[in-house]
Every structure is written in structure tokens, then in C-alpha cells.
C-alpha atoms as a PDB file:
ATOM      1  CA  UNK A   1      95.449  78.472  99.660  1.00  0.00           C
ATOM      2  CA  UNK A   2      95.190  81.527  98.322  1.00  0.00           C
ATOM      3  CA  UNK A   3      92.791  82.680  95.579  1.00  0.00           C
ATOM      4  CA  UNK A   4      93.884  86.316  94.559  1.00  0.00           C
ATOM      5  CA  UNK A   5      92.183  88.774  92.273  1.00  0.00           C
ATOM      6  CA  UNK A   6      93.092  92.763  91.500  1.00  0.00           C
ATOM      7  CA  UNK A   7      90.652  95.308  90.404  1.00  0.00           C
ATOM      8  CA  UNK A   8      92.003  98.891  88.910  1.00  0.00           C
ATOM      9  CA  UNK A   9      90.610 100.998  86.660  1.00  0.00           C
ATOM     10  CA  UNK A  10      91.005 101.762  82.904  1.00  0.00           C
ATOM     11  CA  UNK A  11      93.437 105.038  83.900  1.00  0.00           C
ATOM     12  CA  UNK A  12      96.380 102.298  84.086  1.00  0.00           C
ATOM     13  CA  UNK A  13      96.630 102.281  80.199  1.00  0.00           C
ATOM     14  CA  UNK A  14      97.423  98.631  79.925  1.00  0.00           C
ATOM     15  CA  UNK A  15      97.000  97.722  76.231  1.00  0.00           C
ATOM     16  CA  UNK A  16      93.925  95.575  75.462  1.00  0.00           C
ATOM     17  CA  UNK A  17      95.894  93.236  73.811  1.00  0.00           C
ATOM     18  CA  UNK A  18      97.803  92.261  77.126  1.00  0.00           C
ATOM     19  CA  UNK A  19      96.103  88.690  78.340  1.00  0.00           C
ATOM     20  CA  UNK A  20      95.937  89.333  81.923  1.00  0.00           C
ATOM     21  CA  UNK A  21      94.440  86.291  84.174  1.00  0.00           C
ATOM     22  CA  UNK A  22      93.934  88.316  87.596  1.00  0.00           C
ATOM     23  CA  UNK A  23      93.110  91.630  87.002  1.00  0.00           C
ATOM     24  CA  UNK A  24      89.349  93.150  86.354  1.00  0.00           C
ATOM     25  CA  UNK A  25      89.651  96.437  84.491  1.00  0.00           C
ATOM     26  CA  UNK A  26      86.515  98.889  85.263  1.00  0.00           C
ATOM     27  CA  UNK A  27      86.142 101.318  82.816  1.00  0.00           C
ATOM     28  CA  UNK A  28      86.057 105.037  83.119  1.00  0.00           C
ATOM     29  CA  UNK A  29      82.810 107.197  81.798  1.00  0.00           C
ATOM     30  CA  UNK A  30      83.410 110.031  79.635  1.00  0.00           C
ATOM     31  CA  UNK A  31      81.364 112.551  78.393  1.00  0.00           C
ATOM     32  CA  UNK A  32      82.516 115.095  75.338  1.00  0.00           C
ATOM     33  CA  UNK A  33      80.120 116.508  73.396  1.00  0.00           C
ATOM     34  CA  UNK A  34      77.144 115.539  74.750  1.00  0.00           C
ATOM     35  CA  UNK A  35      77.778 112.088  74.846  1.00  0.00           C
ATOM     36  CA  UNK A  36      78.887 109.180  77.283  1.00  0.00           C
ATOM     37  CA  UNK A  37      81.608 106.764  76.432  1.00  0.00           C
ATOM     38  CA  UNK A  38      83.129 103.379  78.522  1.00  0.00           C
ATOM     39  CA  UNK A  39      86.762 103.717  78.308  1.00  0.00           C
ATOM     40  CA  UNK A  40      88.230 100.325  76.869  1.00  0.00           C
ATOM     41  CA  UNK A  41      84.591  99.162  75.704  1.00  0.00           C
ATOM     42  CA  UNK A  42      82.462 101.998  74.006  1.00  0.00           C
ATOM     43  CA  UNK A  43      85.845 103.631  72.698  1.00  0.00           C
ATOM     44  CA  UNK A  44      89.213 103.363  71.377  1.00  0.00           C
ATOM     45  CA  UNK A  45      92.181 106.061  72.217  1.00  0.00           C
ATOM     46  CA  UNK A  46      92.336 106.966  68.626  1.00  0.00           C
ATOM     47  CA  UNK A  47      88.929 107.516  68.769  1.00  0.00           C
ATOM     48  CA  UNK A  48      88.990 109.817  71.659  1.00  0.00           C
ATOM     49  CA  UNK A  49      92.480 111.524  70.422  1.00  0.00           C
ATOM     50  CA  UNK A  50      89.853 112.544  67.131  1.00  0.00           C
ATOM     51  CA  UNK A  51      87.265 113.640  69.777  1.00  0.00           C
ATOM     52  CA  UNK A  52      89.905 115.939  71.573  1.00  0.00           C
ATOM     53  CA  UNK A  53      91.270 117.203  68.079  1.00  0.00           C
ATOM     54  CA  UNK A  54      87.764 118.710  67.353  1.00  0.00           C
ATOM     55  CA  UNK A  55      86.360 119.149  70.712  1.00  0.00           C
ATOM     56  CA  UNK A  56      86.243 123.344  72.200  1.00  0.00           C
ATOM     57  CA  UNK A  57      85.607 121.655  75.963  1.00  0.00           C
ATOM     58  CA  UNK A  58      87.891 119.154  77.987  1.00  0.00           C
ATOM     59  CA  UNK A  59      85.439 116.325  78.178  1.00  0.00           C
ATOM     60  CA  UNK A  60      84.422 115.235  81.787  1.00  0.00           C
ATOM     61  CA  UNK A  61      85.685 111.831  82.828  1.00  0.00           C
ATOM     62  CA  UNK A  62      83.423 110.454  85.994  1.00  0.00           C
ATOM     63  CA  UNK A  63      85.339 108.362  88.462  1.00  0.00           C
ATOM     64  CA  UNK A  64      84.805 104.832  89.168  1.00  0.00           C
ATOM     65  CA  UNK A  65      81.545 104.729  91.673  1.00  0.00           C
ATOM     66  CA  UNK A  66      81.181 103.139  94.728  1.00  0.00           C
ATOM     67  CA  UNK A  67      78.278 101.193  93.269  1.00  0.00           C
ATOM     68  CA  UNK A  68      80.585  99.376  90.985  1.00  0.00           C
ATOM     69  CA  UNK A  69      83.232  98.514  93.562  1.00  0.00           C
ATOM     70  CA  UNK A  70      80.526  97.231  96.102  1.00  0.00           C
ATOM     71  CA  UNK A  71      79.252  94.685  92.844  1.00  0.00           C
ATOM     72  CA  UNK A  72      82.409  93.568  92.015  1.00  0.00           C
ATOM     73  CA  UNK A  73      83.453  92.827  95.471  1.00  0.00           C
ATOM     74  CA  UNK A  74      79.910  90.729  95.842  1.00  0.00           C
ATOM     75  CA  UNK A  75      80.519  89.105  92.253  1.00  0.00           C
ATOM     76  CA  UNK A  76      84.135  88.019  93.464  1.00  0.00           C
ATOM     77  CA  UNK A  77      82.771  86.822  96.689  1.00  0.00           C
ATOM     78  CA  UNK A  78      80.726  84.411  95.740  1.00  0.00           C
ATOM     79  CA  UNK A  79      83.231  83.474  93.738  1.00  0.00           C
ATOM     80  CA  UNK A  80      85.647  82.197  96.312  1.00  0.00           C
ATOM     81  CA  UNK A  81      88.194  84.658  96.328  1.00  0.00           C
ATOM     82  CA  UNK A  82      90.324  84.960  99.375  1.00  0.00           C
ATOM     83  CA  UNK A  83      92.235  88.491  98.788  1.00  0.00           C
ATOM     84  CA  UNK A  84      91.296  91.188  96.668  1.00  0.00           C
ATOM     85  CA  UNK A  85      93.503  94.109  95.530  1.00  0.00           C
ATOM     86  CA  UNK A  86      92.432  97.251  94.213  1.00  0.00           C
ATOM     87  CA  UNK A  87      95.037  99.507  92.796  1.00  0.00           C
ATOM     88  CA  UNK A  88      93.587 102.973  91.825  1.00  0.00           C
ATOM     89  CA  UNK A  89      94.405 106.164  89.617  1.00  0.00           C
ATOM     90  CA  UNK A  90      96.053 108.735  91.842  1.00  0.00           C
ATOM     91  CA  UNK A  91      93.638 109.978  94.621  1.00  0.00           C
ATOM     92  CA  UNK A  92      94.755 113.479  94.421  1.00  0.00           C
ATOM     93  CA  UNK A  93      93.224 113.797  90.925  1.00  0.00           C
ATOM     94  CA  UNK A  94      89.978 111.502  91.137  1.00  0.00           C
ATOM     95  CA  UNK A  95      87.523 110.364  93.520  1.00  0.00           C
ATOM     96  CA  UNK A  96      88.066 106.571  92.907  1.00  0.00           C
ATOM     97  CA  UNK A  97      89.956 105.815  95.622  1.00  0.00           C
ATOM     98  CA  UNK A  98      87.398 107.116  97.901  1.00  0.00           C
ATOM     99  CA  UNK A  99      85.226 105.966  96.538  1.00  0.00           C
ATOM    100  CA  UNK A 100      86.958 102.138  96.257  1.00  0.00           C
ATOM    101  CA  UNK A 101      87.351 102.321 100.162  1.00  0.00           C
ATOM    102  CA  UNK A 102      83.816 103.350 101.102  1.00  0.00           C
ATOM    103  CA  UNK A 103      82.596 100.178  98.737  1.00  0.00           C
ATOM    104  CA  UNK A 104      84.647  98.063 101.538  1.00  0.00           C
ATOM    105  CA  UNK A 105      83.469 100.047 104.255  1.00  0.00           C
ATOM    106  CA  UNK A 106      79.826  99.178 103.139  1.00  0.00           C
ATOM    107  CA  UNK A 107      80.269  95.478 102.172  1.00  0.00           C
ATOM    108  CA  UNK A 108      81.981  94.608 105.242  1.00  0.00           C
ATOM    109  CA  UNK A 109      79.007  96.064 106.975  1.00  0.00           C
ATOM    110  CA  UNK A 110      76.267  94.083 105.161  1.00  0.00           C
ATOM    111  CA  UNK A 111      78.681  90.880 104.776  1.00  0.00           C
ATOM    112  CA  UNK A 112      79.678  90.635 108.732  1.00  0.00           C
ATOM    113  CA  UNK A 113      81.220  87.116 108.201  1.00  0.00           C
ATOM    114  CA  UNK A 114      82.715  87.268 105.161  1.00  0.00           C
ATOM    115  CA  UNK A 115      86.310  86.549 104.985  1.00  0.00           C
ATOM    116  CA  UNK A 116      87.890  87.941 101.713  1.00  0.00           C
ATOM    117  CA  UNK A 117      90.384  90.312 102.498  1.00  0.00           C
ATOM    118  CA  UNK A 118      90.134  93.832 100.625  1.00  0.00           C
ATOM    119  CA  UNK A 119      93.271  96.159 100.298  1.00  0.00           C
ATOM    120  CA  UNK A 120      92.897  99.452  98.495  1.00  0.00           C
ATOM    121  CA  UNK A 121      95.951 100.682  97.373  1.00  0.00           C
ATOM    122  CA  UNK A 122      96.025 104.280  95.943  1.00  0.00           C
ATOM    123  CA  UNK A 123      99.114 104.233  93.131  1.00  0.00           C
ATOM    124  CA  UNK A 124      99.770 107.852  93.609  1.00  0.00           C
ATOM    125  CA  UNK A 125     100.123 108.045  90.067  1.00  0.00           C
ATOM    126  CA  UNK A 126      98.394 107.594  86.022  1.00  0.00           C
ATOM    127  CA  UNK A 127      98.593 105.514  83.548  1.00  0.00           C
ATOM    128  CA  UNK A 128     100.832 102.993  82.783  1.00  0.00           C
ATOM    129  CA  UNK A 129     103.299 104.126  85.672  1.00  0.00           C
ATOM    130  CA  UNK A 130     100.955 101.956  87.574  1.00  0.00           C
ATOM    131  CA  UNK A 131      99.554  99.957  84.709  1.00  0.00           C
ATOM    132  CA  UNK A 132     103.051  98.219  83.951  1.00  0.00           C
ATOM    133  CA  UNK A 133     103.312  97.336  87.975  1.00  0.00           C
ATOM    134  CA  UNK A 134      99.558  95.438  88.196  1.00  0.00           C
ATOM    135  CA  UNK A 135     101.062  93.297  85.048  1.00  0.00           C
ATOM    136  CA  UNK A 136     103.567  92.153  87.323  1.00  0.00           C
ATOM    137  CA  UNK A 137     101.562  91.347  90.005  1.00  0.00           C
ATOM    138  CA  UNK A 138      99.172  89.863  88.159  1.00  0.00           C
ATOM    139  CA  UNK A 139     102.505  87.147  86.991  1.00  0.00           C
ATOM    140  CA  UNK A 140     103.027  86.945  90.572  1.00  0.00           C
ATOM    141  CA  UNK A 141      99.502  85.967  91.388  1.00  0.00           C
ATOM    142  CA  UNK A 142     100.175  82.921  88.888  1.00  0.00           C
ATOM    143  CA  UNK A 143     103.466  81.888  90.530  1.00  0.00           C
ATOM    144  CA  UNK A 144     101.370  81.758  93.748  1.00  0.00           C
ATOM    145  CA  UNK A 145     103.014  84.629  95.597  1.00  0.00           C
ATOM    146  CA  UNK A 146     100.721  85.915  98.433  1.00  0.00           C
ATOM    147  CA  UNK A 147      98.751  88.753  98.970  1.00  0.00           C
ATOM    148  CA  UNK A 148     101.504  90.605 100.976  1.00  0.00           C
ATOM    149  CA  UNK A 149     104.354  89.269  98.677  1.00  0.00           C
ATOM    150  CA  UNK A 150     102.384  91.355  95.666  1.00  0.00           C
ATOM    151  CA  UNK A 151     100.959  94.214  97.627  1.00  0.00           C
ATOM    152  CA  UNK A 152     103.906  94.960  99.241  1.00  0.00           C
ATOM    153  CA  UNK A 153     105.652  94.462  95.198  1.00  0.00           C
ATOM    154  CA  UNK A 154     103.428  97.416  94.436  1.00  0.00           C
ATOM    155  CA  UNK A 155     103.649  99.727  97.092  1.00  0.00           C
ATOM    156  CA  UNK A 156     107.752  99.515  95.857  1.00  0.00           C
ATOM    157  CA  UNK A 157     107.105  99.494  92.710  1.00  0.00           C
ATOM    158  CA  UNK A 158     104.756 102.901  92.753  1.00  0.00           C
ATOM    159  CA  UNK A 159     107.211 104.630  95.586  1.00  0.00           C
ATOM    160  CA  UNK A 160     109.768 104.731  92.946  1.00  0.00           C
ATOM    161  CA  UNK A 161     108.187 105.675  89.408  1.00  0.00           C
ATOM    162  CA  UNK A 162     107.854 108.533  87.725  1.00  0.00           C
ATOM    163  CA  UNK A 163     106.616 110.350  84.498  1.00  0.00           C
ATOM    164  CA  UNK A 164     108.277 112.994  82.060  1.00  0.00           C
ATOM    165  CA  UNK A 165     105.264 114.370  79.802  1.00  0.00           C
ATOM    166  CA  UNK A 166     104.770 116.769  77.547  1.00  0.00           C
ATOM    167  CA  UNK A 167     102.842 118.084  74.287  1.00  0.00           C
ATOM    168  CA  UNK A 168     103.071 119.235  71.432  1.00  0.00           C
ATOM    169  CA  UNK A 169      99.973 121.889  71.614  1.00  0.00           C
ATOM    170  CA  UNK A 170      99.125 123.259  74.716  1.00  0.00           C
ATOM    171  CA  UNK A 171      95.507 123.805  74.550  1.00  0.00           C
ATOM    172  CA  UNK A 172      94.629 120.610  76.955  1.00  0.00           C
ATOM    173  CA  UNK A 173      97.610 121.166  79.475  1.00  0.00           C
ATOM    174  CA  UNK A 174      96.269 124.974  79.718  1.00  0.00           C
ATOM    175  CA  UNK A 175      92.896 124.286  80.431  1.00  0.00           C
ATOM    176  CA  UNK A 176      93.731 121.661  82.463  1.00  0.00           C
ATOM    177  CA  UNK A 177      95.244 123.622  85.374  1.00  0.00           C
ATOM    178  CA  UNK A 178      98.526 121.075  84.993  1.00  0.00           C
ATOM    179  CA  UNK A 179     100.439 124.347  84.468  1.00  0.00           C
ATOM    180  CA  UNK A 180      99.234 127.680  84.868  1.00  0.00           C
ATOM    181  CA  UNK A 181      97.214 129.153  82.458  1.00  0.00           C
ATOM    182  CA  UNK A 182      99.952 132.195  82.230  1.00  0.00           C
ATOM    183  CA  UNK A 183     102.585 130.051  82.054  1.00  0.00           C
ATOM    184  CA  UNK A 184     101.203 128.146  79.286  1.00  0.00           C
ATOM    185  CA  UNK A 185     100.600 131.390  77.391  1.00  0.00           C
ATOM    186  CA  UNK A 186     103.679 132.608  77.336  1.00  0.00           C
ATOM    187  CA  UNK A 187     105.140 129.210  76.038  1.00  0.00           C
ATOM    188  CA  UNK A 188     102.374 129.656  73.355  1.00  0.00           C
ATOM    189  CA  UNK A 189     104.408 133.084  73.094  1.00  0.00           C
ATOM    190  CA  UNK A 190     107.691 131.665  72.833  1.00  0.00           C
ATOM    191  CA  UNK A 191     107.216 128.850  71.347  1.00  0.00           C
ATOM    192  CA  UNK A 192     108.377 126.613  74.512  1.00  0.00           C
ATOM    193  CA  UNK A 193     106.841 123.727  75.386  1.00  0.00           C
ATOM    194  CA  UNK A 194     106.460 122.649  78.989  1.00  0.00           C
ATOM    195  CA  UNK A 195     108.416 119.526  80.409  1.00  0.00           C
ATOM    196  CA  UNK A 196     105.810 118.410  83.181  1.00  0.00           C
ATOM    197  CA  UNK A 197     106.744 115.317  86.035  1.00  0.00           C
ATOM    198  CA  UNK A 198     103.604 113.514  87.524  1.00  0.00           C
ATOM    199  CA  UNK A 199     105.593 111.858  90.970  1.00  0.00           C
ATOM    200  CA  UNK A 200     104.139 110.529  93.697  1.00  0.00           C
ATOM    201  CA  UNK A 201     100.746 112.221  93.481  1.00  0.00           C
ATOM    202  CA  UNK A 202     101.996 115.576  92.078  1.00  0.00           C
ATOM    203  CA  UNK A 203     103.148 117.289  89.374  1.00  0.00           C
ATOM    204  CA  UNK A 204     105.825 119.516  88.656  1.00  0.00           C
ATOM    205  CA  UNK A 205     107.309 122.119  86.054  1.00  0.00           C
ATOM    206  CA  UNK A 206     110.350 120.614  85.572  1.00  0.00           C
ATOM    207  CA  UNK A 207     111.623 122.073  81.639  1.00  0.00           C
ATOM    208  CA  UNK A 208     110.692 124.146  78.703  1.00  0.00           C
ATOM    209  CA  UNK A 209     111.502 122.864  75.309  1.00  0.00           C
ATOM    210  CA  UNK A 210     112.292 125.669  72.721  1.00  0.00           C
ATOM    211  CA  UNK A 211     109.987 124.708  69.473  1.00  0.00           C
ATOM    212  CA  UNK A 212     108.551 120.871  68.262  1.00  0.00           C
ATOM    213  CA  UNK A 213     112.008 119.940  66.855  1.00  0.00           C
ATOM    214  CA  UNK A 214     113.314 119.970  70.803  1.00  0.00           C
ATOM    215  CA  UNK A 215     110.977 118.778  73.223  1.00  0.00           C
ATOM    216  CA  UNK A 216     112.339 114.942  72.532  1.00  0.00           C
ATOM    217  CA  UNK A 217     115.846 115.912  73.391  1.00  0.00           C
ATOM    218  CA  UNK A 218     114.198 117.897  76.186  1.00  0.00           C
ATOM    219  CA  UNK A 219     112.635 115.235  77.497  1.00  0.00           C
ATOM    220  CA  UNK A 220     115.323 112.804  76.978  1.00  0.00           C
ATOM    221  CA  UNK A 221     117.698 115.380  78.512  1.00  0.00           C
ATOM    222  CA  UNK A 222     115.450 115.548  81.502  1.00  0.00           C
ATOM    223  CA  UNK A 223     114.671 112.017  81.790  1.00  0.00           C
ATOM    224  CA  UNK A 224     119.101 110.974  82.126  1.00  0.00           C
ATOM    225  CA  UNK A 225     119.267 113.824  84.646  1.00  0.00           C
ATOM    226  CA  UNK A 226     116.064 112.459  86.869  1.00  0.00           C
ATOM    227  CA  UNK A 227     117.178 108.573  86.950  1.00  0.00           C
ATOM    228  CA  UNK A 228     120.425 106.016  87.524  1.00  0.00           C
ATOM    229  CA  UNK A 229     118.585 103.617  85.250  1.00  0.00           C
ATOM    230  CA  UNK A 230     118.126 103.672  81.770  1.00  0.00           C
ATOM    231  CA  UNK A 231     117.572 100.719  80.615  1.00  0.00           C
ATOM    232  CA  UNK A 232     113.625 100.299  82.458  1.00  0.00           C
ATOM    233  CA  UNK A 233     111.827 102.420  80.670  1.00  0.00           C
ATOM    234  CA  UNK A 234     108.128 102.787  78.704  1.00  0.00           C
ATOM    235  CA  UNK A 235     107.160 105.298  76.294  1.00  0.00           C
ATOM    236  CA  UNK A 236     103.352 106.528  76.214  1.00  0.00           C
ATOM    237  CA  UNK A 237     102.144 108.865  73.165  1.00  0.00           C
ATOM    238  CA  UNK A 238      98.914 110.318  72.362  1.00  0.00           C
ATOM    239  CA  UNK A 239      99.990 110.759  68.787  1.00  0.00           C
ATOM    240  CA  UNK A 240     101.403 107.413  67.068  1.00  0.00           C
ATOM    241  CA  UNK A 241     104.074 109.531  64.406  1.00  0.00           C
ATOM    242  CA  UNK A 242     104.999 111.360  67.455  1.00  0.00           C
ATOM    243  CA  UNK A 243     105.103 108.213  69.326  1.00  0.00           C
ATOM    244  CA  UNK A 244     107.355 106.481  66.753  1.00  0.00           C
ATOM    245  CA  UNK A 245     109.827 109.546  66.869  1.00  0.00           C
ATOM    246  CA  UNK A 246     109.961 108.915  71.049  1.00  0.00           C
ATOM    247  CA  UNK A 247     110.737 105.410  70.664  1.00  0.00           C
ATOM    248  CA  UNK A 248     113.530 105.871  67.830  1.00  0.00           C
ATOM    249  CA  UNK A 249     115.406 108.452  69.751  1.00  0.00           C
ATOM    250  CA  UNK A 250     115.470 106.872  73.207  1.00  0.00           C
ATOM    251  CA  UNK A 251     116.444 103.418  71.680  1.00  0.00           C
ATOM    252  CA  UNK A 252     119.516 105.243  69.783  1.00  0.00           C
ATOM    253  CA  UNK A 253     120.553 106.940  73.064  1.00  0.00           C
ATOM    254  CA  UNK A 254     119.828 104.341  75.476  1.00  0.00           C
ATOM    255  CA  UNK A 255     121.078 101.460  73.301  1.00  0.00           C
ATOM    256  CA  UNK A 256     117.688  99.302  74.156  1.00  0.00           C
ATOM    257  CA  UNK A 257     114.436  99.950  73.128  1.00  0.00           C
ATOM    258  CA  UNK A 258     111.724 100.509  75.754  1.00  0.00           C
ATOM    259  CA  UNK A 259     109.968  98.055  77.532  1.00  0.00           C
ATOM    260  CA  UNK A 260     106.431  99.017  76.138  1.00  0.00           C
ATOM    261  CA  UNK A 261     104.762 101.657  74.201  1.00  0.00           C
ATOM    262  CA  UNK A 262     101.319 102.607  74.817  1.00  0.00           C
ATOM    263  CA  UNK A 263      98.693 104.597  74.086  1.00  0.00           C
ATOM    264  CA  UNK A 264      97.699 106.803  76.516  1.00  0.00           C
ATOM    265  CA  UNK A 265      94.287 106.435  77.750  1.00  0.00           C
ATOM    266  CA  UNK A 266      91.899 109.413  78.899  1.00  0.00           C
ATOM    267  CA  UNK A 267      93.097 110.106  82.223  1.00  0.00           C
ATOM    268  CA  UNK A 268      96.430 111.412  80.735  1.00  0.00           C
ATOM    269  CA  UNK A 269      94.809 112.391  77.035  1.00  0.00           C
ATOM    270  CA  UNK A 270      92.017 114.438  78.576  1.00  0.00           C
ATOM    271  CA  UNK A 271      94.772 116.516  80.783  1.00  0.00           C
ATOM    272  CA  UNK A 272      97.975 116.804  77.907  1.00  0.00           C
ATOM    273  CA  UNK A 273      95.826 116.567  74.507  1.00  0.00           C
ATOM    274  CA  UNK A 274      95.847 114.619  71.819  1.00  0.00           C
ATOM    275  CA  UNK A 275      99.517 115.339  70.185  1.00  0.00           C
ATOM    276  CA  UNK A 276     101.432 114.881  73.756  1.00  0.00           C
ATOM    277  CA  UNK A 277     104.601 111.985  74.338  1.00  0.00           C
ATOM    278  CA  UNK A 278     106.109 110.433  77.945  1.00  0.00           C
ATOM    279  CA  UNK A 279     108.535 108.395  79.340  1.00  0.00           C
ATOM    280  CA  UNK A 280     107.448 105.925  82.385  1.00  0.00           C
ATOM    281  CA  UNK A 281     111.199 105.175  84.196  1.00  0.00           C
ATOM    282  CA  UNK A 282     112.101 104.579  87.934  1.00  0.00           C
ATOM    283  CA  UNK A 283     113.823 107.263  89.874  1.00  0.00           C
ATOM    284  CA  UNK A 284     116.663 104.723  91.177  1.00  0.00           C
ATOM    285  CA  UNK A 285     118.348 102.079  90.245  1.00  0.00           C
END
């Protein structure tokens, strides 16, 4: 019989008030201005949006450390678990994944006979693009699906999603290499704002929005030419008016409201800013 537990990270941007029964959620370390925060525990995302509002540097998020896989994989362990799962924030943009994999290396090497079964999976992706797939899993652990029945679930699930972002200000997405700093200067310029996809470990220039009033259409004009299915879909904001205007304009064109809206969390925040919107969708039916 199996006993099943997933590990990920705080980057998946599954709201706190979600009751998950199989998931651990490690927290990510930030520093802006001088001082260290725990994502999820030491810090709310309004609280950080206020921090980027006033803040001249892009704080510095640290990734999860090897240190903290290797004590959770112990913990669980000892606490009978038969398969572990660790889903983790894209490993293009952070060292977690590495970092998740060379915790197994090293417990497998000082636990020779234990028999708990460790998959890494790397998501490929941010926030609740892979946050929305470990709450299904984590409904499949309680049906009593197995270990390859769920990680096989979110492989799918991850080979198939995709994100339309975009902001409002461009400070964060210039500094943040997402776009080119030139690029971003001549929206500033224009007054266009970029239309950016995050896909399967990469993102992309994919629009320009012409002024505030038209980077919802934009993105809602992108996100019916980039899918066959728009009905699935989740709505993330870093700004809850802006947020509010997202979710009223997709429900009127899609006919259903979204699945979930979330706050982003600091993976996405720290890289788009503080007044930024995005729709989570799959890229087939």
C-alpha cells in the first residue's frame, strides 16, 4: 500500500487557504531592503506587492537548498512514506531543482537501504501553472491513485500549460531581463505594454498592448488565438483592482468565470512587478 507525499515550493502560488492533505510547501527566502522574508510564513503577497511599490532594487529570492530537501526527505522517512514527489519551479530560472536532486543523490548515499522512492519532477514552469496541477494530484493521492498514475498526471498536465502575462509598469519586467531592456524602453516610449508567454521553460514576446485601457483585450486577444479551450482557465494578478478587471472581462467573453484567481507569489511578482495580470490556460483541448 502506498503512502504518498509531494513536496514543491512556495513559487506554485497555491492560495493558503487551499486545505491540501499531501503536499509540504517549502518556502522561498527573500531579501529586499536589507531584510529576509519566508514566503507564505514571514510575508503576505500584499505585503511584498507594497515592498516592490517602494523598493529601487529587485529583491533577491534564494532557491530552495539542498539542506532543506535532504531534512524533509529524512522527516518523511521516518515517517513511513513509500513515494515522494517533488515538483519544482522551472529549472531554467532557479537552482531548486538541482538542488532537489542532489538532496536524493546524498540521502540515498547515507540511507543505503531505505526504500522510499524519490521522483523530482522539474514543472518547466511558475506559479500556479504548476500550482493548480499538484492540487490535483494531491486529490488523486486521496483516491489512492499510485505514484505513476499521479506523476505521470503531472508530467501531462505541465507539457501542455501555458502563461499570458503582462504589466501594467514596466520597471520589474525591464530589470528583470524577461524582455530586453531596449525593448522595454521603447514601450515606455510608446506607451505599449509587452504581452510575455512563460511555456515550457521559456519565455517569449508574444504582443504589445497600446496604453492600460488595452492590454486586457490584448491579452484576451492573445490568449483565444494560443488555445482550443476556453473554458480551463485561471487568472493570477499582482494588483487585486486590476485583478477584478481580468476576471470580469474573461467571464463576459468566455461565458464562465475562471477556475481560480490568485495572487501571484514572488517568483512571478519579483520578475513582472507589483501592478502585472495573467491567464494560466492549456494549449489544447
Amino acid at each position: 500500500m502506498y503512502k504518498i507525499r509531494i513536496i514543491t515550493d512556495s513559487g506554485c502560488d497555491i492560495p493558503v487557504k487551499e486545505k491540501l492533505h499531501n503536499v509540504d510547501i517549502l518556502g522561498f527566502y527573500i531579501t529586499a531592503n536589507g531584510v529576509s522574508y519566508e514566503e507564505r510564513k514571514d510575508i503576505t503577497n500584499k505585503e511584498y506587492y507594497k515592498i516592490l511599490e517602494h523598493c529601487d532594487q529587485i529583491p533577491a529570492t534564494a532557491h530552495i537548498t539542498m539542506m532543506r530537501y535532504g531534512e524533509r526527505y529524512e522527516s518523511l522517512m521516518h515517517q513511513g512514506y513509500t513515494d515522494v514527489i517533488v515538483v519544482t519551479i522551472n529549472a531554467g530560472g532557479s537552482a531548486t531543482y538541482d538542488a532537489a536532486i542532489m538532496a536524493k543523490d546524498l540521502f540515498y548515499n547515507e540511507n543505503p537501504d531505505c526504500k522510499m522512492n524519490i521522483t523530482v519532477v522539474d514543472s518547466n514552469t511558475y506559479s500556479i501553472a504548476y500550482g493548480w496541477p499538484i492540487m490535483q494530484a494531491d486529490k488523486m493521492i486521496d483516491d489512492g491513485r499510485s505514484p505513476k498514475q499521479i506523476i505521470d498526471h503531472l508530467k501531462s498536465e505541465f507539457s501542455r500549460i501555458e502563461i499570458l502575462v503582462s504589466a501594467y509598469t514596466l520597471k520589474f519586467i525591464k530589470k528583470s531581463g524577461r524582455i530586453s531592456a531596449a525593448a522595454a524602453f521603447a514601450g515606455e516610449l510608446l506607451g505599449l505594454k509587452p504581452v510575455i508567454t512563460l511555456s515550457h521553460g521559456s519565455t517569449k514576446l508574444v504582443g504589445k498592448a497600446r496604453g492600460d485601457k488595452m492590454l486586457i483585450p490584448t491579452i484576451i486577444q492573445q490568449f483565444k488565438s494560443r488555445t482550443n479551450d476556453t473554458k480551463h482557465y485561471i487568472i493570477g494578478y499582482t494588483d487585486e483592482e486590476y485583478g477584478k478587471e481580468l476576471y470580469s472581462a474573461c467571464e463576459k467573453e468566455f461565458g464562465v468565470p475562471p477556475m481560480l484567481a490568485v495572487e501571484l507569489g514572488s517568483a512571478v511578482a519579483t520578475n513582472a512587478g507589483n501592478h502585472s495580470v495573467g491567464i494560466v490556460y492549456y494549449t489544447g483541448e
